[in-house]
PDB file of N, CA and C in Angstrom:
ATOM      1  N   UNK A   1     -15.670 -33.793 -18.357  1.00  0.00           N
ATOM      2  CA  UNK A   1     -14.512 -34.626 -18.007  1.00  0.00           C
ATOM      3  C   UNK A   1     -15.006 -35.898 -17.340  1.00  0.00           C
ATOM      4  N   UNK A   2     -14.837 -36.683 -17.986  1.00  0.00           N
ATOM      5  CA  UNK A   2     -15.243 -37.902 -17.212  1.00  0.00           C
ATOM      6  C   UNK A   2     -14.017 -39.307 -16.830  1.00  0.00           C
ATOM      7  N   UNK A   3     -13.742 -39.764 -15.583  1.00  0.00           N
ATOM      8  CA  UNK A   3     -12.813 -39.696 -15.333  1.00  0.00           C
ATOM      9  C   UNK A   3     -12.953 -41.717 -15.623  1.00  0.00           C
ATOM     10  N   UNK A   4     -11.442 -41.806 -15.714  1.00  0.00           N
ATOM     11  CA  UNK A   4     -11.443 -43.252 -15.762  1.00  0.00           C
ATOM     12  C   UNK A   4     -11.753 -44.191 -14.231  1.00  0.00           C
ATOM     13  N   UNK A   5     -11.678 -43.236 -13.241  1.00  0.00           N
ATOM     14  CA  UNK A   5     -11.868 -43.902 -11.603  1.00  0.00           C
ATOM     15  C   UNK A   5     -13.145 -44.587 -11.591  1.00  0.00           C
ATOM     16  N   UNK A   6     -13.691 -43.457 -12.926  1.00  0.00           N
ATOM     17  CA  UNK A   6     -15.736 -43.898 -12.287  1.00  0.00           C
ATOM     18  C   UNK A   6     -16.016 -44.736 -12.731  1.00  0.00           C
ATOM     19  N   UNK A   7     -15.572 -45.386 -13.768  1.00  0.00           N
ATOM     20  CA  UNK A   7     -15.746 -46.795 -14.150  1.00  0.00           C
ATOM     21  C   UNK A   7     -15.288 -47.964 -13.549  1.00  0.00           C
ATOM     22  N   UNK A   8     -14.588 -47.868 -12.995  1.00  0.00           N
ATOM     23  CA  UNK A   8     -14.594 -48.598 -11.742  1.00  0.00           C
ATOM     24  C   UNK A   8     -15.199 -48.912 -10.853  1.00  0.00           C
ATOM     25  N   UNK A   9     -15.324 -50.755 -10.062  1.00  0.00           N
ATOM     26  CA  UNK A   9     -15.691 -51.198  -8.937  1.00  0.00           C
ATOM     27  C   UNK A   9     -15.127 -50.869  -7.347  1.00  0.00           C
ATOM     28  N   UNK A  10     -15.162 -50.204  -6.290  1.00  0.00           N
ATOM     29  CA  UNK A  10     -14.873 -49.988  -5.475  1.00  0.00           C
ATOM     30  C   UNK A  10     -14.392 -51.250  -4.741  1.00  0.00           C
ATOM     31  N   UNK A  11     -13.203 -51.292  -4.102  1.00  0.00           N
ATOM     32  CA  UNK A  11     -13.365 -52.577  -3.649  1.00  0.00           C
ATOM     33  C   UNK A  11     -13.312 -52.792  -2.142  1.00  0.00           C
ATOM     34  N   UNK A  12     -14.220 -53.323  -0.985  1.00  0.00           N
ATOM     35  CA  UNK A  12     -14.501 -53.143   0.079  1.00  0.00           C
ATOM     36  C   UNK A  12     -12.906 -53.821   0.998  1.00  0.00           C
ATOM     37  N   UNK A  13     -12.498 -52.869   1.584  1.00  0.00           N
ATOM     38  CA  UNK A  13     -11.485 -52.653   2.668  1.00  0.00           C
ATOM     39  C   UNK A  13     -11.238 -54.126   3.748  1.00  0.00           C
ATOM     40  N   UNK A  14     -10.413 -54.776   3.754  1.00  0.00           N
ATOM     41  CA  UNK A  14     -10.487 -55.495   4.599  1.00  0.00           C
ATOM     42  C   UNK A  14      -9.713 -55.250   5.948  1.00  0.00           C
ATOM     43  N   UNK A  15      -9.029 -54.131   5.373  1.00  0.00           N
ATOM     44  CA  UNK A  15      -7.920 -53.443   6.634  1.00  0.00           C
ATOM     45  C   UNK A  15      -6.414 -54.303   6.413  1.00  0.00           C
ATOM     46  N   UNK A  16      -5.265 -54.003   7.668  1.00  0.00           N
ATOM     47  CA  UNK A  16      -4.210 -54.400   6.941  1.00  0.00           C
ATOM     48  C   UNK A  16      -3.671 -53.986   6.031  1.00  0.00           C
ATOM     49  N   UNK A  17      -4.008 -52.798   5.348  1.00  0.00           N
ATOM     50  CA  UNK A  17      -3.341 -52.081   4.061  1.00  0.00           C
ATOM     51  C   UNK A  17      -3.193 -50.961   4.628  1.00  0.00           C
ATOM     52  N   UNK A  18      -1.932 -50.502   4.079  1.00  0.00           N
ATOM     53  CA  UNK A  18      -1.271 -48.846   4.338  1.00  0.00           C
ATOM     54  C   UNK A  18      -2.118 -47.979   3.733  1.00  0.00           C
ATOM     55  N   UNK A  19      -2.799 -47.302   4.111  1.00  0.00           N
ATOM     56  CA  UNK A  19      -3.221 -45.885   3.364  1.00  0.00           C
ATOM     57  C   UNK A  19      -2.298 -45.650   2.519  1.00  0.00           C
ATOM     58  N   UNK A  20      -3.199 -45.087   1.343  1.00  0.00           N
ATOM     59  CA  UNK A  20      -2.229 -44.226   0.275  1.00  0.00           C
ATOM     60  C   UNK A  20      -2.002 -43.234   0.772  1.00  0.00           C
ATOM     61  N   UNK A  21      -0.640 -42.508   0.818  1.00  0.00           N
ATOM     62  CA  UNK A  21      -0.130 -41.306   1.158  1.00  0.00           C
ATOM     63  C   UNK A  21       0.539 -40.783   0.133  1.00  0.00           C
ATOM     64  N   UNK A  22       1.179 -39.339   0.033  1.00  0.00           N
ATOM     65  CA  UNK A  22       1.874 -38.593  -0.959  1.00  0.00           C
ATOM     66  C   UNK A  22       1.505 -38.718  -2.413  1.00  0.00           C
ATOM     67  N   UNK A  23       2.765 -39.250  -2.777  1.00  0.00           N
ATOM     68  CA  UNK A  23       2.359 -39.190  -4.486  1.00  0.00           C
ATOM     69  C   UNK A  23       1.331 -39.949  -4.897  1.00  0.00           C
ATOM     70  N   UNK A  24       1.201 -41.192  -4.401  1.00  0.00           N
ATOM     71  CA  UNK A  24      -0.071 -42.194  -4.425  1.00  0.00           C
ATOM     72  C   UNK A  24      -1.101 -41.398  -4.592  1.00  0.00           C
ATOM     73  N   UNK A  25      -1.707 -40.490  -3.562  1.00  0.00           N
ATOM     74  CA  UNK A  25      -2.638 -39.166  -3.386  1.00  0.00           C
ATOM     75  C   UNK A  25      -2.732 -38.614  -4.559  1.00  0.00           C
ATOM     76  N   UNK A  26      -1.568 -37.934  -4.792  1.00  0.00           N
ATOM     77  CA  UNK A  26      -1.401 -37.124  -6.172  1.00  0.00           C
ATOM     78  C   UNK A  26      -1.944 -37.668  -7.214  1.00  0.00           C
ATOM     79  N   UNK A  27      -1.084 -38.424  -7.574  1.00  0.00           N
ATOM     80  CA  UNK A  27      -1.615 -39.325  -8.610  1.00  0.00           C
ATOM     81  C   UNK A  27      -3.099 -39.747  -8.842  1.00  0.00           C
ATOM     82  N   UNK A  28      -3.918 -40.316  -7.974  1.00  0.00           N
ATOM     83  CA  UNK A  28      -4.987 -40.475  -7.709  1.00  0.00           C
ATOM     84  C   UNK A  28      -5.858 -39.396  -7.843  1.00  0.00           C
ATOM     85  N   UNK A  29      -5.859 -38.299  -7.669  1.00  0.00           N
ATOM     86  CA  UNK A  29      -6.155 -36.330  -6.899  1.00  0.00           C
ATOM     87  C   UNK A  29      -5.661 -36.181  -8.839  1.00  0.00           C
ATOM     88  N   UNK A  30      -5.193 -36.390  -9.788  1.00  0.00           N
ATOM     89  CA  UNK A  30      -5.033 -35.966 -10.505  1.00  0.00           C
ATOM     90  C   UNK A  30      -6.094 -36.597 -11.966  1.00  0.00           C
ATOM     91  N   UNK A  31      -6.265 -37.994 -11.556  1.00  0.00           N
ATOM     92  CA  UNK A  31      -7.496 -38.610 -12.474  1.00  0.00           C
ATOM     93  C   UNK A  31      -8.568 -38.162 -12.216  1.00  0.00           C
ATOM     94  N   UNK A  32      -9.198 -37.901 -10.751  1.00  0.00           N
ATOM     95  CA  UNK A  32     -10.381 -37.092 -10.833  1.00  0.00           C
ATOM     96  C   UNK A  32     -10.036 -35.655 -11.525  1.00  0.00           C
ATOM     97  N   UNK A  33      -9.518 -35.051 -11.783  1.00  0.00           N
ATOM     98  CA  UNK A  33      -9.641 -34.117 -12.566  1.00  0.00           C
ATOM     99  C   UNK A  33      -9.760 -32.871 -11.635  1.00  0.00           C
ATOM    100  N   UNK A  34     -10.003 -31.981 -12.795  1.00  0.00           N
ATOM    101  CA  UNK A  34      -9.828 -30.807 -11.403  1.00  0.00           C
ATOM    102  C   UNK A  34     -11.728 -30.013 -11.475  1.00  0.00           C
ATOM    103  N   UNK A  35     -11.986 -30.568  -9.983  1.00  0.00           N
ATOM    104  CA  UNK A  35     -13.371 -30.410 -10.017  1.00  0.00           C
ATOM    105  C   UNK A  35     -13.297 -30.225  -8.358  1.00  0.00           C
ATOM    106  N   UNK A  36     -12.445 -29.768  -7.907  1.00  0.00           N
ATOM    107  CA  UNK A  36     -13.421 -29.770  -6.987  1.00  0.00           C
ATOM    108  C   UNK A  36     -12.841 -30.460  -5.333  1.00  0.00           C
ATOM    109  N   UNK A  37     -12.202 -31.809  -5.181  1.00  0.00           N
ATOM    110  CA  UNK A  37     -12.078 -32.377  -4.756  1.00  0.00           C
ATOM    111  C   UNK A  37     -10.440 -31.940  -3.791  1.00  0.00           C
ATOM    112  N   UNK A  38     -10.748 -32.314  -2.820  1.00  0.00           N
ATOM    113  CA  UNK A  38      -9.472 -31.613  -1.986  1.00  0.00           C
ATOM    114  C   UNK A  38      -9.171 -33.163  -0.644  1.00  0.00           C
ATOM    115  N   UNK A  39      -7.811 -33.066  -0.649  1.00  0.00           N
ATOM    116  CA  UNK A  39      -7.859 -33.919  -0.146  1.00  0.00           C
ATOM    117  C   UNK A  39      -7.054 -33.468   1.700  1.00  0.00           C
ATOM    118  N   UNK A  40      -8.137 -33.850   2.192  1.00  0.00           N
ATOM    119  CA  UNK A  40      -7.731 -33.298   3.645  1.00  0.00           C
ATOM    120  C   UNK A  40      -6.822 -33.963   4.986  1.00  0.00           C
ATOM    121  N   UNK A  41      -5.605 -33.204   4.966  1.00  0.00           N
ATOM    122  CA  UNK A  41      -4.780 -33.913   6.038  1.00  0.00           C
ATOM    123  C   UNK A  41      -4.319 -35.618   5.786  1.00  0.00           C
ATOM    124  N   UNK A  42      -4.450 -35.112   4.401  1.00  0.00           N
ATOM    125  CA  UNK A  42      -3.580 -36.428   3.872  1.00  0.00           C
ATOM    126  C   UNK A  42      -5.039 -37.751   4.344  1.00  0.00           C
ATOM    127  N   UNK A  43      -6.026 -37.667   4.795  1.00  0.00           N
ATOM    128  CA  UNK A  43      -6.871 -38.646   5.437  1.00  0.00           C
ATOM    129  C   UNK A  43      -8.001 -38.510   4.833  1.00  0.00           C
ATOM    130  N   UNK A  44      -8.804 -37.668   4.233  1.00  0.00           N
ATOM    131  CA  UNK A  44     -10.279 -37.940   3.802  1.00  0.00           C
ATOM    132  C   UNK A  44     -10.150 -36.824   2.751  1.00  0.00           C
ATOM    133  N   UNK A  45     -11.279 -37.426   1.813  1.00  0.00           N
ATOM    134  CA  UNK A  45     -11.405 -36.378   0.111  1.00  0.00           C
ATOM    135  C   UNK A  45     -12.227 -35.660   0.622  1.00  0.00           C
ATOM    136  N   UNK A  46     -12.658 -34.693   0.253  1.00  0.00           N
ATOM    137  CA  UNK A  46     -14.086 -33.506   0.678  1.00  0.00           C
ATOM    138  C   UNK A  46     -13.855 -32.821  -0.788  1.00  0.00           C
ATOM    139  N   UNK A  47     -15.379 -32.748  -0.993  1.00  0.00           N
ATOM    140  CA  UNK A  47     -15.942 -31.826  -1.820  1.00  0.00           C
ATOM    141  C   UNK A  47     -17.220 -31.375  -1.938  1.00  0.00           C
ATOM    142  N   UNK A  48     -17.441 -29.980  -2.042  1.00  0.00           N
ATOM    143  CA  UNK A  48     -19.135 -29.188  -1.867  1.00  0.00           C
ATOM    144  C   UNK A  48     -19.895 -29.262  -2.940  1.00  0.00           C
ATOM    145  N   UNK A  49     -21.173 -29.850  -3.403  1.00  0.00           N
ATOM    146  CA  UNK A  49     -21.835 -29.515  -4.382  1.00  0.00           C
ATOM    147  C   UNK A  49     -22.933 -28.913  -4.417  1.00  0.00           C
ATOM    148  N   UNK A  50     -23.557 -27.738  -4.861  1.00  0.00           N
ATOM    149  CA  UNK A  50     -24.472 -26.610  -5.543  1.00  0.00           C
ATOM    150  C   UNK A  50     -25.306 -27.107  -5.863  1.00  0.00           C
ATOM    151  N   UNK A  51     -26.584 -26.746  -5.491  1.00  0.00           N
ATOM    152  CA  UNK A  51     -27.994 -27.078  -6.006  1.00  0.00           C
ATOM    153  C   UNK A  51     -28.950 -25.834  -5.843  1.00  0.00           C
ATOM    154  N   UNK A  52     -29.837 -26.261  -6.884  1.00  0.00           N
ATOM    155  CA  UNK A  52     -31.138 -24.631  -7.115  1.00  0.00           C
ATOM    156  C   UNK A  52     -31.209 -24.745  -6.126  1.00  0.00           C
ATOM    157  N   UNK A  53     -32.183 -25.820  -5.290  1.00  0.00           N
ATOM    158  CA  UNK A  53     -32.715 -25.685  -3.930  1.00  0.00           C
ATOM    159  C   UNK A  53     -32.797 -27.014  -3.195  1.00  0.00           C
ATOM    160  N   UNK A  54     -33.436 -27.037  -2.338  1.00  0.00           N
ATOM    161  CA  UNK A  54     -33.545 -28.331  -1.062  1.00  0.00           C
ATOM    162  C   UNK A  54     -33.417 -29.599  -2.005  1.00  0.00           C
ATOM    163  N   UNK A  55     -34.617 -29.615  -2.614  1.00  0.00           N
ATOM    164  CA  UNK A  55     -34.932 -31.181  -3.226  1.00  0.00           C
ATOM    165  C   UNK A  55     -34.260 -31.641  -4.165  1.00  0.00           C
ATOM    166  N   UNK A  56     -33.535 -30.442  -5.224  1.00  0.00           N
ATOM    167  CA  UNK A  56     -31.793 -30.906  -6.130  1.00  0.00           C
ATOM    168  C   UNK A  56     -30.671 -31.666  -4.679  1.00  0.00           C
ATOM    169  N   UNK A  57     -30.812 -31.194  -4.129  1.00  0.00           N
ATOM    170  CA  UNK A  57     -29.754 -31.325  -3.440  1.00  0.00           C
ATOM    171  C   UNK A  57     -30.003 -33.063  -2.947  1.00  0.00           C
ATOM    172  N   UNK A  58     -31.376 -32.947  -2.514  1.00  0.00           N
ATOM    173  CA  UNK A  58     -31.528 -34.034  -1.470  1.00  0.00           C
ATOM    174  C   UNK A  58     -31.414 -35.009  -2.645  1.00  0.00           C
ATOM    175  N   UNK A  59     -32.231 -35.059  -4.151  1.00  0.00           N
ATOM    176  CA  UNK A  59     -32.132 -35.976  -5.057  1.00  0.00           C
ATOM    177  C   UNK A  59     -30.665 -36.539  -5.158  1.00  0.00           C
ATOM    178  N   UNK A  60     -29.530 -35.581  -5.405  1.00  0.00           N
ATOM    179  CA  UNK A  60     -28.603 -35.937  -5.332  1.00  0.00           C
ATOM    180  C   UNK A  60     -28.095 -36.988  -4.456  1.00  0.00           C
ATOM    181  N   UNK A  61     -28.318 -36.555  -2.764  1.00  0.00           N
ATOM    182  CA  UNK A  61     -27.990 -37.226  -1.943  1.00  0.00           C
ATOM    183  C   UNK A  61     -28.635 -38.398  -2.178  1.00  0.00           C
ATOM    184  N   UNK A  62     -29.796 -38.708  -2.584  1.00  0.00           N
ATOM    185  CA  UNK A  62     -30.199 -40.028  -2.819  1.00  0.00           C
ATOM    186  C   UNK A  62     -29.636 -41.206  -3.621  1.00  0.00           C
ATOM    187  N   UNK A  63     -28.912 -40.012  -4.815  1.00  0.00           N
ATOM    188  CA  UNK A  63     -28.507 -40.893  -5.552  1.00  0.00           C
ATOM    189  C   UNK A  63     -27.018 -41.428  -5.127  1.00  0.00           C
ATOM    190  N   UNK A  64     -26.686 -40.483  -4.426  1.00  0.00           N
ATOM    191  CA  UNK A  64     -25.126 -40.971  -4.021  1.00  0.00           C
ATOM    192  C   UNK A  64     -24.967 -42.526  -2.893  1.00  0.00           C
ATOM    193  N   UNK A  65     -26.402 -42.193  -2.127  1.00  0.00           N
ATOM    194  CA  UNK A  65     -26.725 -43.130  -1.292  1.00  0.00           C
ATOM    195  C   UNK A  65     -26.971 -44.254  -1.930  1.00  0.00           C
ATOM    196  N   UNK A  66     -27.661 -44.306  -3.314  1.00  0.00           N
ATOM    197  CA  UNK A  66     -28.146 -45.967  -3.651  1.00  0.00           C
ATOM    198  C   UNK A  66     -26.212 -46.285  -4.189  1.00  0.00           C
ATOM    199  N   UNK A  67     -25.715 -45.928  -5.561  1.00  0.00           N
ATOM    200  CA  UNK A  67     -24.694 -46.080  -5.468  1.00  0.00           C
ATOM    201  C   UNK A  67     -23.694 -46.690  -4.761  1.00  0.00           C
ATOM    202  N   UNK A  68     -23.302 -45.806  -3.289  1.00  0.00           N
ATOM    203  CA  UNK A  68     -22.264 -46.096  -2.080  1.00  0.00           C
ATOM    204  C   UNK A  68     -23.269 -47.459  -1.969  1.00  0.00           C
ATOM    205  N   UNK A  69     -24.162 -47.594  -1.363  1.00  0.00           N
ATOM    206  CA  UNK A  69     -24.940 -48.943  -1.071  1.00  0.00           C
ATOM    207  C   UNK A  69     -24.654 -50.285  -1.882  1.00  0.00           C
ATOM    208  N   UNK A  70     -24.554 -49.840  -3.415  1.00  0.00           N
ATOM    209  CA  UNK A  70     -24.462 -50.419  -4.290  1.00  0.00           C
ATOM    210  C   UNK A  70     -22.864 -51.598  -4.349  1.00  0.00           C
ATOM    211  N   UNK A  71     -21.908 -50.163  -4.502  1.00  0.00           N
ATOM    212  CA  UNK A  71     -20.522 -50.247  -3.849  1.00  0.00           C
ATOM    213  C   UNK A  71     -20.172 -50.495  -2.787  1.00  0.00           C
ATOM    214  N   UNK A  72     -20.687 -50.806  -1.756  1.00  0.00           N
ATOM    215  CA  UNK A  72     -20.460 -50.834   0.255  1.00  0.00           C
ATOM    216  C   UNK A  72     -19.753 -50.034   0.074  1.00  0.00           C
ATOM    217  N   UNK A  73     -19.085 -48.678  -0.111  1.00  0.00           N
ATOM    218  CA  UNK A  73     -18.479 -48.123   0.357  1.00  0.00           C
ATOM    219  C   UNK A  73     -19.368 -46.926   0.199  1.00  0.00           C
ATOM    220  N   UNK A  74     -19.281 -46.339   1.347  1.00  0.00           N
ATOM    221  CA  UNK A  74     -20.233 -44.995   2.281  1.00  0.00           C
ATOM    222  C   UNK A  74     -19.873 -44.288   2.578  1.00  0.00           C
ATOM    223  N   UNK A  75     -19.845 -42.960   1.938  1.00  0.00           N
ATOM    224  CA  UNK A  75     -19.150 -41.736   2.162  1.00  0.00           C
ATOM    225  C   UNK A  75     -19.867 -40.977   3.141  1.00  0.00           C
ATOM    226  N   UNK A  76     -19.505 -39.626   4.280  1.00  0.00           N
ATOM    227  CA  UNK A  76     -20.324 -39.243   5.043  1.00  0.00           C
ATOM    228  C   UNK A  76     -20.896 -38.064   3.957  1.00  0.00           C
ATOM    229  N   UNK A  77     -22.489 -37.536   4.712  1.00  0.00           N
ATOM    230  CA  UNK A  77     -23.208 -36.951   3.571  1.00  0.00           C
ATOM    231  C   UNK A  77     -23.725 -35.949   4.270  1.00  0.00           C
ATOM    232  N   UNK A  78     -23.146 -34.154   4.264  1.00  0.00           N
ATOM    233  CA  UNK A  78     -23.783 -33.377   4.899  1.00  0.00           C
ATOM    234  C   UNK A  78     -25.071 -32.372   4.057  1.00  0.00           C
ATOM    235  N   UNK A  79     -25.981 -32.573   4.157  1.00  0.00           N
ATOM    236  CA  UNK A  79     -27.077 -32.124   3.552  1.00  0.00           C
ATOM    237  C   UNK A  79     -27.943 -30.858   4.098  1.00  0.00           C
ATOM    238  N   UNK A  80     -27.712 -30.000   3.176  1.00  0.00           N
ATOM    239  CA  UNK A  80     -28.414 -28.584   3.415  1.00  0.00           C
ATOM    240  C   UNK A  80     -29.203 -27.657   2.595  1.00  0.00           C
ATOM    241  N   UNK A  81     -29.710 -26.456   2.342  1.00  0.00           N
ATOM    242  CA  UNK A  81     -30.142 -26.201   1.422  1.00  0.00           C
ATOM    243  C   UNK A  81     -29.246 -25.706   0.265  1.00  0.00           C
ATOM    244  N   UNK A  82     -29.456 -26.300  -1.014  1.00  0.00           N
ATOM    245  CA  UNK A  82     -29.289 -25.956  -2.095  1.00  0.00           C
ATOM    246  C   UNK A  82     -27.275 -27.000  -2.286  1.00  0.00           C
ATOM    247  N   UNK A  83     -26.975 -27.547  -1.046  1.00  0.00           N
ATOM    248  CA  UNK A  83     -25.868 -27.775  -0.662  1.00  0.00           C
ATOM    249  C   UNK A  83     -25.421 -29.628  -0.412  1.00  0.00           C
ATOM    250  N   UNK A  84     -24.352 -30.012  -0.546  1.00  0.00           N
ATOM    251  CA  UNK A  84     -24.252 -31.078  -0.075  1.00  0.00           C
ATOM    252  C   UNK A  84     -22.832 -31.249  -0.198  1.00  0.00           C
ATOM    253  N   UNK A  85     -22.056 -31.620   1.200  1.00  0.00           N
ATOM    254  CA  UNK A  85     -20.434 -31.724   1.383  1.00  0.00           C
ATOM    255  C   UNK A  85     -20.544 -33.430   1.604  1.00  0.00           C
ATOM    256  N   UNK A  86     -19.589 -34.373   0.497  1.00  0.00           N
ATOM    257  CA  UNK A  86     -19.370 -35.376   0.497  1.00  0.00           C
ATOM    258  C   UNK A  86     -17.768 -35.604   1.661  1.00  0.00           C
ATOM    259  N   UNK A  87     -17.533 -36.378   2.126  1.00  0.00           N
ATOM    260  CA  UNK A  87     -16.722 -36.672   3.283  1.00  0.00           C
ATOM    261  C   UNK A  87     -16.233 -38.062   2.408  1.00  0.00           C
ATOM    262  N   UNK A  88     -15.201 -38.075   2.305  1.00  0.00           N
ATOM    263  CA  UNK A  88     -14.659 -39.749   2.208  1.00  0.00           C
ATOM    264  C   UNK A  88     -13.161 -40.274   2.292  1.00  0.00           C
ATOM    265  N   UNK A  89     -13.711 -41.745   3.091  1.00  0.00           N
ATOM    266  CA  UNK A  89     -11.774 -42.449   3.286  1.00  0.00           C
ATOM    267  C   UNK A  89     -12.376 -43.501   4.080  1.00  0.00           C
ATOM    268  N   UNK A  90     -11.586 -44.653   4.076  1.00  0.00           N
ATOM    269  CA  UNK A  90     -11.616 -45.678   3.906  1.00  0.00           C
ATOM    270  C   UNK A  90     -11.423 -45.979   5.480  1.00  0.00           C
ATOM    271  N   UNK A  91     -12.758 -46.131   6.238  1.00  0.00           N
ATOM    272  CA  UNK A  91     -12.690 -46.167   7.751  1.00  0.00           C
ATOM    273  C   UNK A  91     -11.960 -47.134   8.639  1.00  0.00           C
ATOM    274  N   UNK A  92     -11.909 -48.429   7.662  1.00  0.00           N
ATOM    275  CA  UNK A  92     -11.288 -49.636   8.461  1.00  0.00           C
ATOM    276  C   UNK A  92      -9.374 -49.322   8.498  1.00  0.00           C
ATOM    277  N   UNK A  93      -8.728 -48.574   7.482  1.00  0.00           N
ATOM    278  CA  UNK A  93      -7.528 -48.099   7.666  1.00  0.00           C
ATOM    279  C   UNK A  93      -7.592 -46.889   8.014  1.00  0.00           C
ATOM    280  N   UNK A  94      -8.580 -45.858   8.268  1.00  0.00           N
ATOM    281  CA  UNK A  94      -8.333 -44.534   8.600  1.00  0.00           C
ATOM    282  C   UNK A  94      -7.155 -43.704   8.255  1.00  0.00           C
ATOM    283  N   UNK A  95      -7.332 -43.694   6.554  1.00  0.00           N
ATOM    284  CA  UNK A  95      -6.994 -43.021   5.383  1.00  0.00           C
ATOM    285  C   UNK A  95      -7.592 -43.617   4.065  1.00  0.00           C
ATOM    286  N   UNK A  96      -7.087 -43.015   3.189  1.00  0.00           N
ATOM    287  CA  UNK A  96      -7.570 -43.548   1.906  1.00  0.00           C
ATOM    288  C   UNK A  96      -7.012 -44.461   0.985  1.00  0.00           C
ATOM    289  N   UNK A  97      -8.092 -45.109   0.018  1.00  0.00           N
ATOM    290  CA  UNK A  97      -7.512 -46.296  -0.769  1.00  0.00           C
ATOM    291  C   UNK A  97      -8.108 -45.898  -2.030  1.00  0.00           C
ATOM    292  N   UNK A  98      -7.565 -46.311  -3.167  1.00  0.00           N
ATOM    293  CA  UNK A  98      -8.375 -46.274  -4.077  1.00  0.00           C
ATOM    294  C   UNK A  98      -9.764 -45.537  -4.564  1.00  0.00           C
ATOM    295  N   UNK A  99     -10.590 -47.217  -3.479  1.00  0.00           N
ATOM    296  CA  UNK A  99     -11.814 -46.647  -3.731  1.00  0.00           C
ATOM    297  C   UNK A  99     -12.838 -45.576  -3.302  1.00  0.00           C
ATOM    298  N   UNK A 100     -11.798 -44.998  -2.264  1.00  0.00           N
ATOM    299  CA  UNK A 100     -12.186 -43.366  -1.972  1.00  0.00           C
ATOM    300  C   UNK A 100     -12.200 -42.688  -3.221  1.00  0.00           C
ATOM    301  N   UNK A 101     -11.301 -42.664  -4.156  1.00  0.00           N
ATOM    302  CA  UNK A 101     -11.560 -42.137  -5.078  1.00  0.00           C
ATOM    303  C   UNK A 101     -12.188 -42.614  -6.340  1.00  0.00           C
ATOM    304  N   UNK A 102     -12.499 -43.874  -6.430  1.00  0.00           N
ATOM    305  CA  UNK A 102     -13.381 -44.179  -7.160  1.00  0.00           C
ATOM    306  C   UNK A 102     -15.025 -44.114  -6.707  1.00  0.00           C
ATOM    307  N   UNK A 103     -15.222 -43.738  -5.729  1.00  0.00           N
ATOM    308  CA  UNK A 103     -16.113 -42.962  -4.833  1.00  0.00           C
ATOM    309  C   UNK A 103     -16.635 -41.758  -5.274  1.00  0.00           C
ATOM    310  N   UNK A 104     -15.442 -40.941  -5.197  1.00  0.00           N
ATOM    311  CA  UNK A 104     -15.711 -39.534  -5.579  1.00  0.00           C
ATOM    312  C   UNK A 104     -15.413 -39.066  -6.943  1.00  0.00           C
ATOM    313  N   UNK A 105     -15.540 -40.146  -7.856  1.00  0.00           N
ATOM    314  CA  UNK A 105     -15.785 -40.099  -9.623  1.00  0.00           C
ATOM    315  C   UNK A 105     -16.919 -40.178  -9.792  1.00  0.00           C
ATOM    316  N   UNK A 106     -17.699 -41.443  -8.965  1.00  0.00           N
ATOM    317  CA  UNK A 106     -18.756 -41.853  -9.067  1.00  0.00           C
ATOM    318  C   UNK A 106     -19.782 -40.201  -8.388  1.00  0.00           C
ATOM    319  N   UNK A 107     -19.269 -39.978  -7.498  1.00  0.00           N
ATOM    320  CA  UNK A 107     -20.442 -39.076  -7.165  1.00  0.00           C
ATOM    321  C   UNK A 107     -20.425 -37.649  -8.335  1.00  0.00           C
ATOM    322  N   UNK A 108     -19.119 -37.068  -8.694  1.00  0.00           N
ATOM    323  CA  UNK A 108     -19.173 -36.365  -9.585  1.00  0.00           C
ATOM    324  C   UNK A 108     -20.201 -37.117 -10.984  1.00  0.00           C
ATOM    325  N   UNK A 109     -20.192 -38.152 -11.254  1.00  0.00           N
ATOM    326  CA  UNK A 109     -21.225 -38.446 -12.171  1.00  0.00           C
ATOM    327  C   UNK A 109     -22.688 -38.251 -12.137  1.00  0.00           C
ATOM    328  N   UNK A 110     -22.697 -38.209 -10.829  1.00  0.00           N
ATOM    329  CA  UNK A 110     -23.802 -38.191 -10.506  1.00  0.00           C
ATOM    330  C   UNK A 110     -25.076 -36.682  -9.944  1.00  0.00           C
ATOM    331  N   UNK A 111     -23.973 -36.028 -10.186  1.00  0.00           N
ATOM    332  CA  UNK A 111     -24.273 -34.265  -9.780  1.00  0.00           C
ATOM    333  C   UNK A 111     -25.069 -33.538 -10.926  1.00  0.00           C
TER     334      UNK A 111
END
């Protein structure tokens, strides 16, 4: 499934914008597809991804890191063995926009 979000440019937050809430969410929560992705307290996406071991995992994290870098937008990145929980929402409105979820297309591409 590859989603139309991931082709997309993220676009960096200047603040002043309403978080997307409710159906906005939905809607959005429904192009990524169903993989995975949960969206928490209406404020940040989270999702866990599976790896054989340490260095799948960490590769991953690397790659999510050049990417977000790529995009300025920087998801938080918890890294463990065989494991990695992506964190994301759009810090300058503290909720989500868009490119939270064109964020978390991009990292599903990248798994």
């Amino acid at each position: 499934f590859m989603s139309g979000l991931a082709a997309k440019q993220g676009v960096p937050c200047k603040g002043g914008v309403p978080p997307r809430a409710g159906e906005a969410i939905e809607v959005l929560l429904v192009q990524l597809g169903p993989n995975g992705w949960q969206v928490v307290s209406g404020h940040h996406l989270e999702k866990s991804y599976t790896f054989a071991d340490f260095s799948s995992a960490l590769a991953f994290v690397n790659r999510v890191g050049a990417v977000a870098e790529e995009q300025g937008h920087h998801p938080d990145i918890h890294l463990g063995w065989g494991k990695v929980r992506i964190t994301v929402w759009t810090h300058k409105i503290e909720g989500l926009t868009e490119s939270d979820f064109v964020c978390a297309a991009k990292c599903d591409q990248l798994a």
